[in-house]
PDB file of N, CA and C in Angstrom:
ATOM      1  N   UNK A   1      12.092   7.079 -14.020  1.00  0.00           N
ATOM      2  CA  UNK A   1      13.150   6.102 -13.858  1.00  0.00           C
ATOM      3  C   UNK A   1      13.646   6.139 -12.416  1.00  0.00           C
ATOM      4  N   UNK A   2      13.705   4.574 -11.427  1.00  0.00           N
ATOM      5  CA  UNK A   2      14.170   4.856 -10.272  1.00  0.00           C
ATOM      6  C   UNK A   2      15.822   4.680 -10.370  1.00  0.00           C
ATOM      7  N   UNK A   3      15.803   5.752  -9.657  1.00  0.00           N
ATOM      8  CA  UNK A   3      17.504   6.157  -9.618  1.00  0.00           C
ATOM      9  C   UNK A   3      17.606   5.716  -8.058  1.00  0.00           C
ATOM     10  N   UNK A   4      19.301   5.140  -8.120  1.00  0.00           N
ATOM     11  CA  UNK A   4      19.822   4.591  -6.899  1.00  0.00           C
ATOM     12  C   UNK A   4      19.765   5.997  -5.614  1.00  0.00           C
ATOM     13  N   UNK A   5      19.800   4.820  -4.494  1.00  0.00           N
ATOM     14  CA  UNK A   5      19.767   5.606  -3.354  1.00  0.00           C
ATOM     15  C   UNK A   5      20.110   5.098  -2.431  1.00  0.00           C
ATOM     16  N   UNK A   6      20.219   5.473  -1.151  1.00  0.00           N
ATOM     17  CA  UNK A   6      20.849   3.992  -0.054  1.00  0.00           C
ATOM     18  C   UNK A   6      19.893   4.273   1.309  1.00  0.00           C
ATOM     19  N   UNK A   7      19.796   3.235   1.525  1.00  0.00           N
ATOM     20  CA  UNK A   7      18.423   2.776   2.284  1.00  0.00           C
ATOM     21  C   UNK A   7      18.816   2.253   3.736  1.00  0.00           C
ATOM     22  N   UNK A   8      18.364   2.671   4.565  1.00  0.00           N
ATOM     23  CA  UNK A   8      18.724   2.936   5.785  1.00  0.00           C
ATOM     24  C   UNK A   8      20.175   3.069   6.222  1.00  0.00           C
ATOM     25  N   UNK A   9      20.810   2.256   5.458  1.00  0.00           N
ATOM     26  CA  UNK A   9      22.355   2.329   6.221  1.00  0.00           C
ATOM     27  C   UNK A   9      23.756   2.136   4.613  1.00  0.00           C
ATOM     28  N   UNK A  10      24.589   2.973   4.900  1.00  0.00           N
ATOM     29  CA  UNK A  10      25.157   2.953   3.356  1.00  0.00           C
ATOM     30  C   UNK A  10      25.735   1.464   2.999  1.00  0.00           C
ATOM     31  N   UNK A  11      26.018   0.731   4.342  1.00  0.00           N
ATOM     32  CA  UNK A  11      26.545  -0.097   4.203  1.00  0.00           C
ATOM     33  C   UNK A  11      26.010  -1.418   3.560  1.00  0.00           C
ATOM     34  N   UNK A  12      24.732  -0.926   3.347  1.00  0.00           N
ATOM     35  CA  UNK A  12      23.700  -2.375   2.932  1.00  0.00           C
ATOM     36  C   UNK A  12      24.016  -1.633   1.195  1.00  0.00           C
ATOM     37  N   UNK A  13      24.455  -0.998   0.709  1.00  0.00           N
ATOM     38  CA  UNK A  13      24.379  -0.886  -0.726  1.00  0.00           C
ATOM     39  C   UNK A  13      23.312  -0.087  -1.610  1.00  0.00           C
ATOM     40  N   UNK A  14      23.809  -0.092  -2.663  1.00  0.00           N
ATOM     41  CA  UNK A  14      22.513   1.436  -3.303  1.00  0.00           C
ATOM     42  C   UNK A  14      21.400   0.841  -3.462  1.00  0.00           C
ATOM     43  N   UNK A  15      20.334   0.570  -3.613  1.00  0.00           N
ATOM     44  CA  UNK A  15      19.197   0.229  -4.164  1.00  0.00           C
ATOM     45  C   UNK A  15      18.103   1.050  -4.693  1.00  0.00           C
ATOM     46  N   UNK A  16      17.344   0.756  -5.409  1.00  0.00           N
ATOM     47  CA  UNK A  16      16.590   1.867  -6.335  1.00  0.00           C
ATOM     48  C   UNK A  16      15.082   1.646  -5.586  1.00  0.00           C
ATOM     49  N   UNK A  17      14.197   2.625  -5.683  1.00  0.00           N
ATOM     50  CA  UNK A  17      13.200   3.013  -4.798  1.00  0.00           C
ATOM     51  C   UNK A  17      11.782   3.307  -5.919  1.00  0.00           C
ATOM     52  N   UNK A  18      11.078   2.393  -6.150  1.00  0.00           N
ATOM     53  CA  UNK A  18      10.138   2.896  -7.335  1.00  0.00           C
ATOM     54  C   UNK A  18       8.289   3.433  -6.437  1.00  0.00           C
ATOM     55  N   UNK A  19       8.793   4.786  -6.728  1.00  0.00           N
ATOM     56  CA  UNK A  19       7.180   5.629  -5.760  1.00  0.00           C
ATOM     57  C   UNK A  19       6.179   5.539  -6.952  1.00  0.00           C
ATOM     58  N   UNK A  20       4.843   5.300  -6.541  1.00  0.00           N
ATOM     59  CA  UNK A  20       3.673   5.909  -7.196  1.00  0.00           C
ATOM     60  C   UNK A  20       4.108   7.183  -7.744  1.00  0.00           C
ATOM     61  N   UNK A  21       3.240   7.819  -8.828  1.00  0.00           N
ATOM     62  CA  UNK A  21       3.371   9.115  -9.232  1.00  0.00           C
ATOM     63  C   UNK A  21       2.060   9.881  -8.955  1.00  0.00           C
ATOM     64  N   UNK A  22       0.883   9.023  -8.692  1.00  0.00           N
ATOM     65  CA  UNK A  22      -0.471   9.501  -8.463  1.00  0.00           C
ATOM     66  C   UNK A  22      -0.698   8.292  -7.134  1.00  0.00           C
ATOM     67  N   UNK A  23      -1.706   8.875  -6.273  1.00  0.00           N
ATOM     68  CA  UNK A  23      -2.473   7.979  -5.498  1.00  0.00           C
ATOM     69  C   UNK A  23      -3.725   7.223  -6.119  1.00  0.00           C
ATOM     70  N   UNK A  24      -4.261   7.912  -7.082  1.00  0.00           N
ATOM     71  CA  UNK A  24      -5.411   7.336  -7.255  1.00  0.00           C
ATOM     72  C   UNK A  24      -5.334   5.656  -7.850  1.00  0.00           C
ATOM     73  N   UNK A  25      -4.388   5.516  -8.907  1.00  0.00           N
ATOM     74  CA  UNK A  25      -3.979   3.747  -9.261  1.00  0.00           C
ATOM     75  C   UNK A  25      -2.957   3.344  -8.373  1.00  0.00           C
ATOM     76  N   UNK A  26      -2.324   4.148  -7.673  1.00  0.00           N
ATOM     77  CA  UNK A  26      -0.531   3.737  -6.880  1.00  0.00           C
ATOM     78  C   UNK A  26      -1.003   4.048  -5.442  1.00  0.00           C
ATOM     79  N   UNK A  27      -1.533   4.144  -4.707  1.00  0.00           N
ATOM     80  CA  UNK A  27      -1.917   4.762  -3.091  1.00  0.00           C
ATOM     81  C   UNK A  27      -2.292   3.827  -2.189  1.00  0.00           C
ATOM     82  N   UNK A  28      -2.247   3.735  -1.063  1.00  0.00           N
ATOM     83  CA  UNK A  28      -2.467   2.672  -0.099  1.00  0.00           C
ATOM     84  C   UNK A  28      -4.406   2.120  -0.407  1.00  0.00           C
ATOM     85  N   UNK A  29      -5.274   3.205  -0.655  1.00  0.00           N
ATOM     86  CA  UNK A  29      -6.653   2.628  -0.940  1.00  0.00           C
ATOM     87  C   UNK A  29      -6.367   1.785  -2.273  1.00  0.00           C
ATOM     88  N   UNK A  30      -5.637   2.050  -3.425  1.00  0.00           N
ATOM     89  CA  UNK A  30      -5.518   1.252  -4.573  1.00  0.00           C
ATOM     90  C   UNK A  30      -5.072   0.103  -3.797  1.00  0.00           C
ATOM     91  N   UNK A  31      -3.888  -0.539  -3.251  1.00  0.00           N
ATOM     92  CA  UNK A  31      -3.287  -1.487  -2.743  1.00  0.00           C
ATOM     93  C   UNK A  31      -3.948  -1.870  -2.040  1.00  0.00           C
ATOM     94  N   UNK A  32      -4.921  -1.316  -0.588  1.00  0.00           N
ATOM     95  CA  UNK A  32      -5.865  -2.184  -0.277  1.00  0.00           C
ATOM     96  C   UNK A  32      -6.856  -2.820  -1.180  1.00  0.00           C
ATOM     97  N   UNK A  33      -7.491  -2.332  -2.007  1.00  0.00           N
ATOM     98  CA  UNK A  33      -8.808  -2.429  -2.946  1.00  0.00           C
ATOM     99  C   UNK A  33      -7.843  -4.205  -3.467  1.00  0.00           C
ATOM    100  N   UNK A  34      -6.718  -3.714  -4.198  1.00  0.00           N
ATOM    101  CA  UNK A  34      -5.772  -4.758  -4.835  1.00  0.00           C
ATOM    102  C   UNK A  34      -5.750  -6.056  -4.263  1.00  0.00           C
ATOM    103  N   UNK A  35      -5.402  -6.157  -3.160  1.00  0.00           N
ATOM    104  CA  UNK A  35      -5.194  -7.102  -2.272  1.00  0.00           C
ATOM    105  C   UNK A  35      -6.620  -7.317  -1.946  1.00  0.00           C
ATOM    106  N   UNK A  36      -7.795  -6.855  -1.793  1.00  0.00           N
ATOM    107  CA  UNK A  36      -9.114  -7.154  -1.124  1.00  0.00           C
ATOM    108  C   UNK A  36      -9.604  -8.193  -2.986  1.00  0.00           C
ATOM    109  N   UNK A  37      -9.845  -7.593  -4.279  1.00  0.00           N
ATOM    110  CA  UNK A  37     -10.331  -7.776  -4.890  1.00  0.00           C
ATOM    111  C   UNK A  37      -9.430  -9.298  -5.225  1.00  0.00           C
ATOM    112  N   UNK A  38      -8.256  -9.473  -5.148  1.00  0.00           N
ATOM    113  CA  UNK A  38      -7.291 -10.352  -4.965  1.00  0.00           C
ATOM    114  C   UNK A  38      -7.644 -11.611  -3.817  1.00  0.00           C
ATOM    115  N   UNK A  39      -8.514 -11.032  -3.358  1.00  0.00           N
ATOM    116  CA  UNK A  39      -9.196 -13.064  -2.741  1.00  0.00           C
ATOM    117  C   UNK A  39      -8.491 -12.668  -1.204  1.00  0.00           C
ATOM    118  N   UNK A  40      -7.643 -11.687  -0.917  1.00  0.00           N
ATOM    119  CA  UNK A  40      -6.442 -11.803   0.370  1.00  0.00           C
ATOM    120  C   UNK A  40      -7.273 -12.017   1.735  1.00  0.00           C
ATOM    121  N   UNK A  41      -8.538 -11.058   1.967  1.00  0.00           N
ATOM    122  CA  UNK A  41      -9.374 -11.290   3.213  1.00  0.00           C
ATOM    123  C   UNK A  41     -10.261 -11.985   2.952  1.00  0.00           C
ATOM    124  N   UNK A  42     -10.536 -12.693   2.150  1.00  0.00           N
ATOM    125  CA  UNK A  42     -11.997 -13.349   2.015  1.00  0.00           C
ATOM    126  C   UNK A  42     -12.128 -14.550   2.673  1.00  0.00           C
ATOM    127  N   UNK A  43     -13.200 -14.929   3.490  1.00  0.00           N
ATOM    128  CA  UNK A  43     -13.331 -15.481   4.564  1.00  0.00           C
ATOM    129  C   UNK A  43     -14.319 -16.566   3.634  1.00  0.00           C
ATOM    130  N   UNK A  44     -13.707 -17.751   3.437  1.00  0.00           N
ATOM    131  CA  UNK A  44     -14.475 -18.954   2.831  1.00  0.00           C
ATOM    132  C   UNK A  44     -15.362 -19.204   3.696  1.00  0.00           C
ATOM    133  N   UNK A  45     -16.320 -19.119   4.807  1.00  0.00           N
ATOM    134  CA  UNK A  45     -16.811 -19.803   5.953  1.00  0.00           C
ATOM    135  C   UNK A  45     -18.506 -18.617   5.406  1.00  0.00           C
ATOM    136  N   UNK A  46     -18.045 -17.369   5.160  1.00  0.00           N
ATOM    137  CA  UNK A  46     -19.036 -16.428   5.444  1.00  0.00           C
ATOM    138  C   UNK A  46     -19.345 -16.067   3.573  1.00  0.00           C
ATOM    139  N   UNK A  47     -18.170 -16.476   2.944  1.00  0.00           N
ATOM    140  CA  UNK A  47     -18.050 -15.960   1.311  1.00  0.00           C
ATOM    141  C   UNK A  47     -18.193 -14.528   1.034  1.00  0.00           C
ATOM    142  N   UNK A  48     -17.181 -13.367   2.293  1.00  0.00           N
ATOM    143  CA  UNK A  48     -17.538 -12.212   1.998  1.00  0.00           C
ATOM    144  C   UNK A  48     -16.341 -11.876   2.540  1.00  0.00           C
ATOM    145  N   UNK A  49     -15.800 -10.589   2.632  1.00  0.00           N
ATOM    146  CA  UNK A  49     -14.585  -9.973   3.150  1.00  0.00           C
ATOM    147  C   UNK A  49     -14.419  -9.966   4.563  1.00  0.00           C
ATOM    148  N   UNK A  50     -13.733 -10.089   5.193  1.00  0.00           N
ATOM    149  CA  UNK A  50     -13.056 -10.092   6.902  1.00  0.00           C
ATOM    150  C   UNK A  50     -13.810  -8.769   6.793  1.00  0.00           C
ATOM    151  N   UNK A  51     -13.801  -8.564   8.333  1.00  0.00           N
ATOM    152  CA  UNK A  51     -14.070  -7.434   8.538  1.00  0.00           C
ATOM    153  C   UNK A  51     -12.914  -6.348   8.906  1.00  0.00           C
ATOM    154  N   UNK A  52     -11.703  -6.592   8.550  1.00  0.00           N
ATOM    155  CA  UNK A  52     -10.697  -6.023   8.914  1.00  0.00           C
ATOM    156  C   UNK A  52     -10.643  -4.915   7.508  1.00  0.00           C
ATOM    157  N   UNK A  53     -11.302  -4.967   6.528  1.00  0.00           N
ATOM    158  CA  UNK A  53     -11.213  -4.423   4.803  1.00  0.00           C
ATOM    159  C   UNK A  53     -11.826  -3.126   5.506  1.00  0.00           C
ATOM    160  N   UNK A  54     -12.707  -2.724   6.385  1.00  0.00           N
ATOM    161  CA  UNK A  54     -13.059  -1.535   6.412  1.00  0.00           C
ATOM    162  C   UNK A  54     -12.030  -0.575   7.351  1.00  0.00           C
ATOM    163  N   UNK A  55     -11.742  -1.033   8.583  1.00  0.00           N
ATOM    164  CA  UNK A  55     -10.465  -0.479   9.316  1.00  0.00           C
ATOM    165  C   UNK A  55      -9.442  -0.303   8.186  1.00  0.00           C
ATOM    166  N   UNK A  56      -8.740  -1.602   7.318  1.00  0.00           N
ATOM    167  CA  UNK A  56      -7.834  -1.102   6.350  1.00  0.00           C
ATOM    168  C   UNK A  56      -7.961  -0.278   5.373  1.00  0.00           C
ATOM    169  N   UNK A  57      -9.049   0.105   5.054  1.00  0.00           N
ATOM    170  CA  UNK A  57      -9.028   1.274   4.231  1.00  0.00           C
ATOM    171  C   UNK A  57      -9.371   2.882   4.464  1.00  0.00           C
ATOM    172  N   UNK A  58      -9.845   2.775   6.121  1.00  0.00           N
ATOM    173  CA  UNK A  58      -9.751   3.602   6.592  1.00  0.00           C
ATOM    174  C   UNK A  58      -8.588   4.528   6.513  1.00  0.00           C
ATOM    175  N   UNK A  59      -7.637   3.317   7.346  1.00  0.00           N
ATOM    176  CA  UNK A  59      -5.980   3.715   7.516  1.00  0.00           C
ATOM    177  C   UNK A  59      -5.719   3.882   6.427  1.00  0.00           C
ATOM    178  N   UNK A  60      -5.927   3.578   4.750  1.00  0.00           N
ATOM    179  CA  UNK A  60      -5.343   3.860   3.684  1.00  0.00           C
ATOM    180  C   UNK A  60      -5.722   5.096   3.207  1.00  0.00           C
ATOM    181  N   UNK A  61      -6.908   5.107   3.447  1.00  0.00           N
ATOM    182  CA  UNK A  61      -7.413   6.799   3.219  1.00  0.00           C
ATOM    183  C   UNK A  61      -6.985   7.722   3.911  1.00  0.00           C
ATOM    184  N   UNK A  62      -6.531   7.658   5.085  1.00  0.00           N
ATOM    185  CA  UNK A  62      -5.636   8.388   6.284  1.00  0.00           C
ATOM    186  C   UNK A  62      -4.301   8.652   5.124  1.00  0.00           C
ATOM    187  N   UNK A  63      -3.816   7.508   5.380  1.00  0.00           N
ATOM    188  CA  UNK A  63      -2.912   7.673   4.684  1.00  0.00           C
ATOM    189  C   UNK A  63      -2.507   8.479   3.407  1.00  0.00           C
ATOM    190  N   UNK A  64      -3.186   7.999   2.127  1.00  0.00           N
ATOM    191  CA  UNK A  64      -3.097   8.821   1.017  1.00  0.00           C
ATOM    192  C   UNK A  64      -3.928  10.344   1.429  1.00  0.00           C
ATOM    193  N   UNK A  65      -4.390  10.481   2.776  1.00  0.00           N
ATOM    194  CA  UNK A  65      -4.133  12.453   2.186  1.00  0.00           C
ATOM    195  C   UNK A  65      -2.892  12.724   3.127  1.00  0.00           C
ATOM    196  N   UNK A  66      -2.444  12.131   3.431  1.00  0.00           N
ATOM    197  CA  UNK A  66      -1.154  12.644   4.511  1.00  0.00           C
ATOM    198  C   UNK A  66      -0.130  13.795   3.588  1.00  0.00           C
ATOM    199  N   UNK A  67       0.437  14.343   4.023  1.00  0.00           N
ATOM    200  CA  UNK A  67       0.704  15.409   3.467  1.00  0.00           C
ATOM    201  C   UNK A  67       2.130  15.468   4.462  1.00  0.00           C
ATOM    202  N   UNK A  68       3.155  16.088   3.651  1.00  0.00           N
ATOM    203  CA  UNK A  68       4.753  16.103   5.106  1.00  0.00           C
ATOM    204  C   UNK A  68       4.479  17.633   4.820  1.00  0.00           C
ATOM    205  N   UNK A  69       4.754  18.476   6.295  1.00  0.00           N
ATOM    206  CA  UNK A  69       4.895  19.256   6.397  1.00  0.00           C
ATOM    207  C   UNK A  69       5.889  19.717   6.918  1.00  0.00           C
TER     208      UNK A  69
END
């Protein structure tokens, strides 16, 4: 359950914050994959994905092992 919290500044008000609990369905590669399988880069001219889908999932895979230390 997302419980309130206040988000950058108190003055903008509480708002609730809903995180993934796993990367593997909730993680930036799921959300790229999402958005790719979702029609978002597909280049009607060539009928195949931009070539920007491999850089972005690079960075998403970067991403989901990031770790705060």
């Amino acid at each position: 359950m997302p419980e309130p919290t206040f988000f950058l500044n108190k003055s903008l008000g509480p708002v609730s914050i809903v995180r993934p609990t796993t990367d593997a369905l909730n993680g930036a590669v799921a959300a790229v994959k999402g958005l790719t399988a979702d029609g978002l880069f597909f280049d009607p001219v060539t009928s195949q994905n931009t070539g920007i889908v491999n850089r972005l999932l690079e960075l998403a895979e970067e991403a989901d092992a990031a770790r705060r230390t």
